[in-house]
Protein backbone atom coordinates (compact mmCIF):
# COMPACT_ATOMS: atom_id res chain seq x y z
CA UNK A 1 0.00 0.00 0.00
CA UNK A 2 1.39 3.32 -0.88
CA UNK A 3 2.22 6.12 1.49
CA UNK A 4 -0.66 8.63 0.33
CA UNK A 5 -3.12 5.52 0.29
CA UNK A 6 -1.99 4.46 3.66
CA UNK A 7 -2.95 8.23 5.07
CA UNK A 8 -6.53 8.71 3.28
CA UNK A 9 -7.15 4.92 5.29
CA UNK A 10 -5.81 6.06 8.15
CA UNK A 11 -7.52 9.37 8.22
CA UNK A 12 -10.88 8.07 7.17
CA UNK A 13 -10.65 5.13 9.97
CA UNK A 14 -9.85 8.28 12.66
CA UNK A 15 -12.35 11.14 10.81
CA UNK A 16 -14.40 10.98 13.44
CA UNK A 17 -12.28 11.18 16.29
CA UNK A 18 -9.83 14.06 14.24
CA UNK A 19 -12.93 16.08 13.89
CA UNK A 20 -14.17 15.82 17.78
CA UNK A 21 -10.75 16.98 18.31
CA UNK A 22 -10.81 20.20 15.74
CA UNK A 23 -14.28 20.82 17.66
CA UNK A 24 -12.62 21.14 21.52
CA UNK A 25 -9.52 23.19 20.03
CA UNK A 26 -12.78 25.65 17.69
CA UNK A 27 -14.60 25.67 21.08
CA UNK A 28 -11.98 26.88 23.12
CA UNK A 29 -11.29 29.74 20.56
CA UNK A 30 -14.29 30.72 19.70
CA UNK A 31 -15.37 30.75 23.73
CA UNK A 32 -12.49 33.56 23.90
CA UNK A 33 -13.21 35.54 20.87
CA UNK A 34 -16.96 35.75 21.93
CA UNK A 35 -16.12 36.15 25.40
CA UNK A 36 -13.64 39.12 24.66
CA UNK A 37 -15.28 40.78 21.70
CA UNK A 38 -17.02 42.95 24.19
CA UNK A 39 -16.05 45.10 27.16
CA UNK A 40 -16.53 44.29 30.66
CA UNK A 41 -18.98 47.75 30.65
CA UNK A 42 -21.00 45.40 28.33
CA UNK A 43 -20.89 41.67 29.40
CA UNK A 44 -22.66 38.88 27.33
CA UNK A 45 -25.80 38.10 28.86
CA UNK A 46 -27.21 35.44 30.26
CA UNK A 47 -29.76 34.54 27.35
CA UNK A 48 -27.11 35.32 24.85
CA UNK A 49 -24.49 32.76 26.03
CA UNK A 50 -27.68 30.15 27.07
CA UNK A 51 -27.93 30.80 22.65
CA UNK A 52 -24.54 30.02 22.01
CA UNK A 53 -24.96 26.56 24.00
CA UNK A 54 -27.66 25.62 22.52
CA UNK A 55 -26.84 23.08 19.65
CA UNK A 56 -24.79 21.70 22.57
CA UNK A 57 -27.73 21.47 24.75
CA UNK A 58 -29.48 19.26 21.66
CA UNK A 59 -26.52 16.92 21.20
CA UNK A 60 -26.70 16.39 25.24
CA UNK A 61 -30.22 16.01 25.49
CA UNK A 62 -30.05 13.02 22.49
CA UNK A 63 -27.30 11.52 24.43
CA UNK A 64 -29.19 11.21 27.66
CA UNK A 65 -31.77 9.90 25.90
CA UNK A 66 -30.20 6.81 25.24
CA UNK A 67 -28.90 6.15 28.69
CA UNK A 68 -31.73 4.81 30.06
CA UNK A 69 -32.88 2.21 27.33
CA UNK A 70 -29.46 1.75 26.56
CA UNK A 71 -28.34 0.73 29.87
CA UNK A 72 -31.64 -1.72 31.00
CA UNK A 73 -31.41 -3.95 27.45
CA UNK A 74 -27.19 -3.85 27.25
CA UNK A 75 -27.18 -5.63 31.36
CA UNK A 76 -29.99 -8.08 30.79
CA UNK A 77 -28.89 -8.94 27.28
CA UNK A 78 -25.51 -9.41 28.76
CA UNK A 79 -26.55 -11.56 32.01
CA UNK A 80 -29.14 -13.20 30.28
CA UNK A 81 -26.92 -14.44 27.90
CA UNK A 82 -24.05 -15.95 29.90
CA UNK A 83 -24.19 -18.99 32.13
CA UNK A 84 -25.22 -18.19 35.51
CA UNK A 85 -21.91 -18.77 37.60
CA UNK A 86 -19.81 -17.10 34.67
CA UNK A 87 -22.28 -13.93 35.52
CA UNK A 88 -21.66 -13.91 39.01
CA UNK A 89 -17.50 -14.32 38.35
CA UNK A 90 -17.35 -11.77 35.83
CA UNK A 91 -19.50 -9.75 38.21
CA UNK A 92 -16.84 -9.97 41.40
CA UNK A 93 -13.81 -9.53 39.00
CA UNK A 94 -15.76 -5.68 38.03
CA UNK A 95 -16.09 -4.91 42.23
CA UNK A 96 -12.90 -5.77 42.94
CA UNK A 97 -11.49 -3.89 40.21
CA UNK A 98 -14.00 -1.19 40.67
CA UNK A 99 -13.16 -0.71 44.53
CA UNK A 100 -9.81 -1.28 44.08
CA UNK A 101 -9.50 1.93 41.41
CA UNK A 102 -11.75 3.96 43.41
CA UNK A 103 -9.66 3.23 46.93
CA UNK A 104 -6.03 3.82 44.94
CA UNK A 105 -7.71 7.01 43.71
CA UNK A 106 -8.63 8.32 47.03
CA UNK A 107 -5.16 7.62 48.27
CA UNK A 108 -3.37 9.04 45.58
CA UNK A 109 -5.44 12.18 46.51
CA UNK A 110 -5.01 12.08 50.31
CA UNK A 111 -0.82 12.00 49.69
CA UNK A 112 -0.55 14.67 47.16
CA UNK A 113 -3.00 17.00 48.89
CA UNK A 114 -1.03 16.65 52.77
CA UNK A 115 2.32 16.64 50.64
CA UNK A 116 1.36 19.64 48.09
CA UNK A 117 -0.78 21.47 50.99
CA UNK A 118 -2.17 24.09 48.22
CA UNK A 119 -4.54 25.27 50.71
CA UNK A 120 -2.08 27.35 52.63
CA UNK A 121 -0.46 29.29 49.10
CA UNK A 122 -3.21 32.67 49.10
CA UNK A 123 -5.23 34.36 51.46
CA UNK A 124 -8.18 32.82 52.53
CA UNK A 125 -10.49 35.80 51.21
CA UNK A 126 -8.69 34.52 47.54
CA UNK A 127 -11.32 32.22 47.70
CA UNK A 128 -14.55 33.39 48.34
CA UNK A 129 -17.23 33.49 45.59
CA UNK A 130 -20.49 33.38 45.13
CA UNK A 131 -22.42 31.53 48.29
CA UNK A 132 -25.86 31.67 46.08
CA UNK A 133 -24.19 29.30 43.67
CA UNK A 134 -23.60 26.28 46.49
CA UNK A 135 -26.00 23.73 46.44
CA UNK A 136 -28.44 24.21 49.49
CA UNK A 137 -29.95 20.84 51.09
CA UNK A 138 -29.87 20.01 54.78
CA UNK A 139 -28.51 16.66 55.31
CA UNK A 140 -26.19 14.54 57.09
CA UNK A 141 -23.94 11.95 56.10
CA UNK A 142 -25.85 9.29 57.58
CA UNK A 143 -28.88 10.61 55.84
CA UNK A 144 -26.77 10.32 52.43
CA UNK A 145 -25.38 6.86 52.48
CA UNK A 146 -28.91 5.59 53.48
CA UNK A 147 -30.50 7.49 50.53
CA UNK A 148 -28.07 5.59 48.17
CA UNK A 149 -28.78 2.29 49.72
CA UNK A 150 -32.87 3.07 49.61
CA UNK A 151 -32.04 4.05 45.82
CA UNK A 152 -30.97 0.47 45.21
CA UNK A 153 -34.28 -0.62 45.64
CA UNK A 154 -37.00 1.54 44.32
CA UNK A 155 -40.41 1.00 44.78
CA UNK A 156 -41.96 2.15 41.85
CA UNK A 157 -39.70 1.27 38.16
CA UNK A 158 -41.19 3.87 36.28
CA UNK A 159 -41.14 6.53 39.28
CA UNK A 160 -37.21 5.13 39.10
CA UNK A 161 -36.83 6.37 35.75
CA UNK A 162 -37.71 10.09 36.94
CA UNK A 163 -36.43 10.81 40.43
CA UNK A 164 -34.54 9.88 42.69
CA UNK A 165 -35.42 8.96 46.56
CA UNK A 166 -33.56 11.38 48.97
CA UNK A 167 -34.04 12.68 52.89
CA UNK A 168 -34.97 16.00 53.61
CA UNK A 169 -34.16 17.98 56.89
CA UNK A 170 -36.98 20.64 58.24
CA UNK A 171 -35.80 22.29 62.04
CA UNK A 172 -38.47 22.34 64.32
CA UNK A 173 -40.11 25.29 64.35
CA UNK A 174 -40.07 24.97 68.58
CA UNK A 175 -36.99 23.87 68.81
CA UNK A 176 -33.46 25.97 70.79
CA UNK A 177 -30.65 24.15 69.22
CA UNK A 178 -31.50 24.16 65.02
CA UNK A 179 -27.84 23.62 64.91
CA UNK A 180 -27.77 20.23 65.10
CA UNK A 181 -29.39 18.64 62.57
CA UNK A 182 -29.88 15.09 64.36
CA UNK A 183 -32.78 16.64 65.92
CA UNK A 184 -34.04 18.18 63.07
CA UNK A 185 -37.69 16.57 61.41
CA UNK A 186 -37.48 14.20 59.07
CA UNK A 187 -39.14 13.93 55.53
CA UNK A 188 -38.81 12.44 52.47
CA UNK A 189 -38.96 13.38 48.56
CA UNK A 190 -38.07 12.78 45.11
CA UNK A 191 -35.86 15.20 43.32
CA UNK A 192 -35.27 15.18 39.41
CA UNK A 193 -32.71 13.04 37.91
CA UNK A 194 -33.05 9.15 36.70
CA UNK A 195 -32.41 6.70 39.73
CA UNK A 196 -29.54 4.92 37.84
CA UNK A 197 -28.66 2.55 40.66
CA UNK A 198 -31.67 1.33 40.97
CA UNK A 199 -32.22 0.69 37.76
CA UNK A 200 -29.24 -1.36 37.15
CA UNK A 201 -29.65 -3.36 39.73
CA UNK A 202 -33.10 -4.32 38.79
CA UNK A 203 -31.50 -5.14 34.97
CA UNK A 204 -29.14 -7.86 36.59
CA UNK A 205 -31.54 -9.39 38.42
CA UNK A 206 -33.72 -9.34 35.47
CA UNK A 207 -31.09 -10.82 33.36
CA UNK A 208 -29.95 -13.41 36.16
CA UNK A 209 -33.85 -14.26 36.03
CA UNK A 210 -33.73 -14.26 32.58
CA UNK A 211 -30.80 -16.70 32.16
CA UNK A 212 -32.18 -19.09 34.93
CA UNK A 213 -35.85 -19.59 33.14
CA UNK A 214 -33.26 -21.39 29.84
CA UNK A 215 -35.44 -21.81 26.59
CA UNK A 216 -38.88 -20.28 28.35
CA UNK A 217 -36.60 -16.77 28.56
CA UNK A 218 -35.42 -16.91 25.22
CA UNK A 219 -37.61 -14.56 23.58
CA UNK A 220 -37.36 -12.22 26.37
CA UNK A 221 -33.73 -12.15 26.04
CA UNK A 222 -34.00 -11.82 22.15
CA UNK A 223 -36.29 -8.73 22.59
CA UNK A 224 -33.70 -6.98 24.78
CA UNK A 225 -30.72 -7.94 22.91
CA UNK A 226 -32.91 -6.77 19.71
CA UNK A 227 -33.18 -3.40 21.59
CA UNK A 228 -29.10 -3.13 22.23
CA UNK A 229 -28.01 -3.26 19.15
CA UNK A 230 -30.85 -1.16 17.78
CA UNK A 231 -29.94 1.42 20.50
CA UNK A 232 -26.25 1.48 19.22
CA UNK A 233 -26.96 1.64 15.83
CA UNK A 234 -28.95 5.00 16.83
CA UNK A 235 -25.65 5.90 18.83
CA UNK A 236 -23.59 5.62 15.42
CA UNK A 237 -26.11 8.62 14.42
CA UNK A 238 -25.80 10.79 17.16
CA UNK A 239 -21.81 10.54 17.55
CA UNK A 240 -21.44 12.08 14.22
CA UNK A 241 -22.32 15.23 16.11
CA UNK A 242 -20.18 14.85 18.38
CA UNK A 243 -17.77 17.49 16.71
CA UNK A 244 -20.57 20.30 16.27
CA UNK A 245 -22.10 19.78 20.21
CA UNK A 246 -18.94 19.62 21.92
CA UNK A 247 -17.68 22.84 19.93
CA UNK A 248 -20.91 24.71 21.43
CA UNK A 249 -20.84 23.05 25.19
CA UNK A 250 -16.91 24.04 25.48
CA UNK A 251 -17.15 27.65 24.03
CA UNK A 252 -20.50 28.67 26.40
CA UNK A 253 -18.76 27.01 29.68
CA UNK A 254 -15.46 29.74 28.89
CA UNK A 255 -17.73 32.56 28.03
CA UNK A 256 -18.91 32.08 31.59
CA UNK A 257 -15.73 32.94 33.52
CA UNK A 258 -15.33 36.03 34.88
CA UNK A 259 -11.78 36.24 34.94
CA UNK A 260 -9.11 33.68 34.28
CA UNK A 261 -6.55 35.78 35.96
CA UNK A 262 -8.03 35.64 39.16
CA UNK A 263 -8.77 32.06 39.44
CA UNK A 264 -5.26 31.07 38.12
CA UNK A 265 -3.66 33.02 41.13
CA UNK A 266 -6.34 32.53 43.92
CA UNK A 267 -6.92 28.40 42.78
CA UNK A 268 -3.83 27.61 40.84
CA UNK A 269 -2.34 25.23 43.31
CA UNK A 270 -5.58 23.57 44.38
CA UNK A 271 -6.36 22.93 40.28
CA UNK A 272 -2.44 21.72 39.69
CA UNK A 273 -2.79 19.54 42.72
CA UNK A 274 -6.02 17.96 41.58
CA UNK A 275 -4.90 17.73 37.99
CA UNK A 276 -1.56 15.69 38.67
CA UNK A 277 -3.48 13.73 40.42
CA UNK A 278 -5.78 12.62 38.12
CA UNK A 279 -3.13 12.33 35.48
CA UNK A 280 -0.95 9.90 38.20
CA UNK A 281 -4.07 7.99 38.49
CA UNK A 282 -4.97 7.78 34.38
CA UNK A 283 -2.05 6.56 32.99
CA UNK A 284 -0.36 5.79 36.19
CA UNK A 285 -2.51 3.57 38.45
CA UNK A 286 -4.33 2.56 35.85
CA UNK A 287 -1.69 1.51 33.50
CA UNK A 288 -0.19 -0.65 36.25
CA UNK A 289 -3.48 -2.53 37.13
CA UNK A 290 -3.73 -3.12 33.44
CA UNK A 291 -0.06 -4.54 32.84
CA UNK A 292 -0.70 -6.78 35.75
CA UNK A 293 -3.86 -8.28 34.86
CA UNK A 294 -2.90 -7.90 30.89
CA UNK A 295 0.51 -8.18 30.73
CA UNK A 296 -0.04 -5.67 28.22
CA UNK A 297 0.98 -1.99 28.11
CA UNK A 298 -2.70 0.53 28.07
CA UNK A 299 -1.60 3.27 25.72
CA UNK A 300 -2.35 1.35 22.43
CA UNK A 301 -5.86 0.43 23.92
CA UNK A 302 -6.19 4.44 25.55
CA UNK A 303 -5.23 5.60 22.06
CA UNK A 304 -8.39 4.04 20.36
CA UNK A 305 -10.27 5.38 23.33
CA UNK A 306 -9.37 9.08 22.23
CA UNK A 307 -13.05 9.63 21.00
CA UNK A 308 -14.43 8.64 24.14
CA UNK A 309 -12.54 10.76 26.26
CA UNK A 310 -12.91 13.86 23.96
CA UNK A 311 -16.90 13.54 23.91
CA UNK A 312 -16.15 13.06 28.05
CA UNK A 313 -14.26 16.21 28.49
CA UNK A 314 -16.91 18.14 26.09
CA UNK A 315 -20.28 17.02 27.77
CA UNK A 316 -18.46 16.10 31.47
CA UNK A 317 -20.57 13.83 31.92
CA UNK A 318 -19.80 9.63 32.37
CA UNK A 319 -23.48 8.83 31.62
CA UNK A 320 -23.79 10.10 28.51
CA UNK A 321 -20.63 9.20 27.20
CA UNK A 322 -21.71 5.59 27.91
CA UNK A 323 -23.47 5.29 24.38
CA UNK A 324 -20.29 5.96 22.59
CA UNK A 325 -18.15 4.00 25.09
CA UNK A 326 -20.21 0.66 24.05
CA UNK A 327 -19.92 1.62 20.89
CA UNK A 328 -16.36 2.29 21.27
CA UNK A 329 -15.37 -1.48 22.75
CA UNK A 330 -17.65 -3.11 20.22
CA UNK A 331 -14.82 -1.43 17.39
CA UNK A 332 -12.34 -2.52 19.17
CA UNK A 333 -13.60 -6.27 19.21
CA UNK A 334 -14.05 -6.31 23.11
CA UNK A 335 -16.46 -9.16 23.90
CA UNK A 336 -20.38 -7.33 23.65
CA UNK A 337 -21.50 -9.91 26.60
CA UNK A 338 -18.71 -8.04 28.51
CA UNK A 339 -19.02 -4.74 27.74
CA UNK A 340 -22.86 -4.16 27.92
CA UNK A 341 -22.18 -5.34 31.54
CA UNK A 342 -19.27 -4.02 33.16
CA UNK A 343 -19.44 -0.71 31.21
CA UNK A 344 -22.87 0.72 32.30
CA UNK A 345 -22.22 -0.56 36.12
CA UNK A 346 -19.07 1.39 35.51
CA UNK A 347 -20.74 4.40 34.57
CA UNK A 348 -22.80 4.05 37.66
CA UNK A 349 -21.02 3.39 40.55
CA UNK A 350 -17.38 4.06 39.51
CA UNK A 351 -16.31 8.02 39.63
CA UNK A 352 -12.37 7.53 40.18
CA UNK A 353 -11.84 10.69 39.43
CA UNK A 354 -14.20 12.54 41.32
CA UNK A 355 -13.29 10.12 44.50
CA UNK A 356 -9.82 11.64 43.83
CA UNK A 357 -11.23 15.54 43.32
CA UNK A 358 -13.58 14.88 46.72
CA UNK A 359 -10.84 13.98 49.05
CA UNK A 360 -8.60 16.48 47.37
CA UNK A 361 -11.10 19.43 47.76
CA UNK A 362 -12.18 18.58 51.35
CA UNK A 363 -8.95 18.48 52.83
CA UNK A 364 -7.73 21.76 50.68
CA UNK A 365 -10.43 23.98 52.32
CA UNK A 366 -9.89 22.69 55.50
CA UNK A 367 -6.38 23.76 55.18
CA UNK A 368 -7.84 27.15 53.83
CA UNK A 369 -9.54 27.60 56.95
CA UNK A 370 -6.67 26.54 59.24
CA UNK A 371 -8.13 23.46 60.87
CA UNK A 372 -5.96 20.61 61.64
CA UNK A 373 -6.13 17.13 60.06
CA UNK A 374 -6.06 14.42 62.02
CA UNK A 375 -5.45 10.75 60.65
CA UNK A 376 -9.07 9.70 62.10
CA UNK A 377 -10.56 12.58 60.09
CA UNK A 378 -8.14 12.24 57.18
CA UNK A 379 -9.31 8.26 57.28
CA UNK A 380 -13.29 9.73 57.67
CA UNK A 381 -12.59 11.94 54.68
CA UNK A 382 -11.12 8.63 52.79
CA UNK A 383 -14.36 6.51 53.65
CA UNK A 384 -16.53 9.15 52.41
CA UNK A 385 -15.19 10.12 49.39
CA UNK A 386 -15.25 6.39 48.23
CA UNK A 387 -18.90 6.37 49.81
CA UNK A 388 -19.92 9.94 47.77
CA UNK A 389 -18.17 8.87 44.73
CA UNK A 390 -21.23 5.48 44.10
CA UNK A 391 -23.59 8.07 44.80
CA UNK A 392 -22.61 10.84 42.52
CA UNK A 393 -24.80 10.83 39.68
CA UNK A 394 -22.75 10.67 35.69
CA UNK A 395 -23.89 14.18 35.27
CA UNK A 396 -21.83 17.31 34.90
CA UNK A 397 -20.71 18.42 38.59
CA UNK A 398 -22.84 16.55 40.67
CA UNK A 399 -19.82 15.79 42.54
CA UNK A 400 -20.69 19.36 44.24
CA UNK A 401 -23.70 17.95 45.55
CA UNK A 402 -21.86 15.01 47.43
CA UNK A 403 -19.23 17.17 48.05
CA UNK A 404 -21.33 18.37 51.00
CA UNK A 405 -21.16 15.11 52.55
CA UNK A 406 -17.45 14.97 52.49
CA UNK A 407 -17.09 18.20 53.99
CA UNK A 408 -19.24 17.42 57.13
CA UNK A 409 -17.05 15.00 57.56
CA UNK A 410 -14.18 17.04 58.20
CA UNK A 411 -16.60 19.46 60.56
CA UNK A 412 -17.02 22.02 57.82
CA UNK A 413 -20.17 24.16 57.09
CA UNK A 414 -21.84 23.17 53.75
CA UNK A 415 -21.42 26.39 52.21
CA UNK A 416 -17.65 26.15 52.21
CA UNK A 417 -17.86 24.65 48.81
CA UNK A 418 -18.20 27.82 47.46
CA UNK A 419 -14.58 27.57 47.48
CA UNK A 420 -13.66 25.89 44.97
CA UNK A 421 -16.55 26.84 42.47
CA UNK A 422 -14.58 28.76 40.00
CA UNK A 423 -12.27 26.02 38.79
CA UNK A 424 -14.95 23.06 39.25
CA UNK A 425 -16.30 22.95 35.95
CA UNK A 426 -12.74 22.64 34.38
CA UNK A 427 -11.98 19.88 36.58
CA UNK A 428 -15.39 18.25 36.17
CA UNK A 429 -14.43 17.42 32.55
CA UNK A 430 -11.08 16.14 33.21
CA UNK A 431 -11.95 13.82 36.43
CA UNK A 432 -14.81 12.52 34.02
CA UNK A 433 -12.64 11.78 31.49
CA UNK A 434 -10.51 9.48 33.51
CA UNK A 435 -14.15 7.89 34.81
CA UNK A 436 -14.66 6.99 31.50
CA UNK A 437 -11.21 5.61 30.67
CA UNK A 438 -11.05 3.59 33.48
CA UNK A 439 -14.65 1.83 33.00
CA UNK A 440 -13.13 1.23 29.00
CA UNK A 441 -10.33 -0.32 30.57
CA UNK A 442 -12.56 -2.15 32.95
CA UNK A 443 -13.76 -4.42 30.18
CA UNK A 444 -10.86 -4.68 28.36
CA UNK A 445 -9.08 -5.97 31.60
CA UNK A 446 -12.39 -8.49 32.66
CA UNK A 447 -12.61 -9.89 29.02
CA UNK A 448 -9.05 -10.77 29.39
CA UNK A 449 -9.45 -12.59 32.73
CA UNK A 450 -12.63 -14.15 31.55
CA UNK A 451 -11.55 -15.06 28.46
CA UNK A 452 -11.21 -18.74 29.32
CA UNK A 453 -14.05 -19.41 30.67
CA UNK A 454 -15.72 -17.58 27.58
CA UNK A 455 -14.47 -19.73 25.05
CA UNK A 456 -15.93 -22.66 27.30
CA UNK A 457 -19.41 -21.33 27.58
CA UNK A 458 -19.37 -20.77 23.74
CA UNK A 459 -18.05 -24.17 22.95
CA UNK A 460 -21.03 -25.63 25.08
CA UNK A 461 -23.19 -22.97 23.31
CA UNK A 462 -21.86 -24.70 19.74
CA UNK A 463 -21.94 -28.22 20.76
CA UNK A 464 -25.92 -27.88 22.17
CA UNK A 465 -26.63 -26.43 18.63
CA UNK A 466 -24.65 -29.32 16.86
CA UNK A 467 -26.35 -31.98 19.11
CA UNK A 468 -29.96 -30.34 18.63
CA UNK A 469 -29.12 -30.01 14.76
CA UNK A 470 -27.94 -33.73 14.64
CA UNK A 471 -30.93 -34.97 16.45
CA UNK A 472 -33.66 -32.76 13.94
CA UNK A 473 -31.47 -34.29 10.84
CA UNK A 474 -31.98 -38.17 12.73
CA UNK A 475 -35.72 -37.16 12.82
CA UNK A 476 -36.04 -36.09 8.97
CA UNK A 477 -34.63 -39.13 8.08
């Protein structure tokens, strides 16, 4: 093959992926240009930059709108399809890899942020913005981790589709302390947002159900497998505009910032501190656990993964990047019974990178506001990060929302994470893009250490059909 034939293959194989990129790069300048074609005297407005985001908006909203029917028919098709004990092996091998990612993460965090101590570079009134912008619910920590657990199992499967379960805290109208929220009334309500959790869990049992009824399941498994790959062959369509929505979504987030000046000096150390962190943990962490499980080196395999990342850093969110991260593994010839699994529990319950950010950002305004660290609080602030980071939803910052919970365990008010609010939604795309990579290299790494027992279940697959084919031939004649 010639050289100039060899490039138009190459480039046509990688158009899609070249183009995504040429959209972040157009994004970022165009965000700029808009942003500083006017005066401060006469600021974009409000309405003008919610215009600029809105072909973005569209190529979100069809994104999301695959999550849910994407993720219900790719886990029972999946579960339904293996044999039972091969479900529930492939099924430990994604918690322990899962937990072990997310507890490395936290670590890694913990060390650089007491090492680094950014917290102490600036003054602390560097850091004050905005307290109308922090997310206001009353709530404790106990509150939170039973919410997540009550989440698990919803009552109502269509309600689950449309909110989410969660505690609410009302102080007594009577009451002298209103301080202390254990004595506060408690209610209950549902809040807006898909209850993924619950959802997923309900889809393996399903498909465990599924693959224990045999030949009376079958057509229920052929429906949702039906339903899986129509689902991905509407993905193909929507990640063509990928390059246009990301463009939009990138420029309107810059147009938003004030002043880049100011958050460099006030929040440089804090962002560098959470940013080598997640890069240690990408193609550190994650590189080892996949040599040792592989015996492979990652970069070829994070190289084919360079659309999935880009659409991650352009929407920040892990959710709807799941659509193109199936899509993604089936290119790259990653086992679909594998994939349609691990990936969407992935995209659930493993945030790496904002388990990292969480214990990072707690710790850094605590050293803002000059209050000591003790290892049992350092070790609290471990636990619930890796607690906060299941029960952040794949949605861009929701890790703000949690966030709360980690800093109550550190004794700090809520409002406190005003603090770092002017340089979350940078690092919202990048600690989402290395949540994505590491659920792509999730089933890379479980296919590999399943792929034994694969081959077996499809050889018994092929020899049923031979026998059942033999005995209908014996019958004919």
């Amino acid at each position: 093959m010639s050289r100039t034939k060899r490039w138009k293959s190459c480039m046509s194989e990688n158009a899609l992926m070249l183009l995504t990129v040429i959209g972040v790069f157009f994004g970022i300048g165009l965000g700029f240009i808009l942003k500083y074609s006017r005066s401060e005297e006469d600021p974009w407005t409000k309405r003008e930059i919610m215009y600029i985001q809105f072909p973005g908006d569209l190529f979100l909203r069809m994104l999301k709108a695959l999550i849910l029917p994407l993720i219900i028919s790719s886990i029972v098709s999946a579960i339904g399809s293996l044999d039972l004990g091969l479900s529930g092996k492939i099924g430990m091998r994604s918690i322990y890899y899962y937990a072990t990612t997310t507890i490395c993460a936290v670590v890694l965090g913990i060390i650089l942020v007491t090492t680094i101590r950014p917290g102490t570079y600036g003054n602390e009134a560097d850091f004050l913005t905005d307290e109308n912008k922090a997310p206001k619910r009353n709530i404790t920590t106990a509150d939170t981790l039973l919410d997540l657990i009550r989440n698990i199992f919803p009552p109502n499967l269509v309600q689950a589709c449309l909110a989410q379960y969660r505690t609410e805290l009302m102080p007594p109208a009577n009451a002298t302390n209103v301080t202390n929220k254990h004595e506060w009334t408690i209610s209950s309500s549902y809040g807006d947002g898909t209850n993924t959790l619950g959802l997923v869990i309900f889809g393996i049992i399903l498909g465990i159900a599924i693959g224990k009824m045999g030949e009376q399941g079958k057509p229920l498994l052929d429906f949702f497998t039906c339903l899986s790959e129509a689902m991905m062959v509407i993905t193909n369509w929507v990640i063509w505009l990928s390059p246009m929505g990301v463009t939009f979504l990138v420029a309107s987030q810059i147009m938003e910032v004030k002043d880049f000046a100011s958050i460099v000096q006030s929040l440089g150390m804090y962002f560098l501190t959470v940013m080598i962190g997640l890069i240690l943990h990408g193609f550190g962490t994650l590189s080892i656990i996949f040599f040792v499980c592989t015996r492979e080196l990652p970069f070829r395999a994070i190289g084919k993964m360079s659309q999935v990342m880009i659409t991650a850093f352009g929407t920040a969110s892990s959710s709807a990047t799941l659509p193109i991260t199936l899509q993604c593994m089936d290119s790259m010839g990653v086992d679909s019974r594998i994939s349609r699994f691990v990936v969407p529990i992935g995209a659930t319950i493993n945030m790496d990178g904002t388990a990292l950010y969480e214990a990072v950002a707690a710790i850094f305004i605590a050293q803002v506001r000059h209050i000591p660290m003790s290892i049992s609080k350092i070790i609290g602030v471990s636990i619930t990060a890796t607690a906060a980071s299941i029960g952040a939803a794949g949605i861009p910052q929701a890790g703000l929302v949690t966030m709360v919970m980690v800093l109550n365990t550190v004794g700090l008010p809520d409002k406190d994470v005003t603090l770092i609010l002017a340089v979350d939604w940078l690092l919202d795309r990048f600690r989402t893009t290395v949540n994505v990579m590491c659920d792509a290299l999730a089933a890379i790494i479980i296919e590999k250490m399943s792929k034994g027992e694969l081959d077996s279940a499809d050889a018994a697959v092929d020899l049923q059909e031979a026998t059942e084919l033999a005995h209908l031939r014996k019958i004919d004649d």
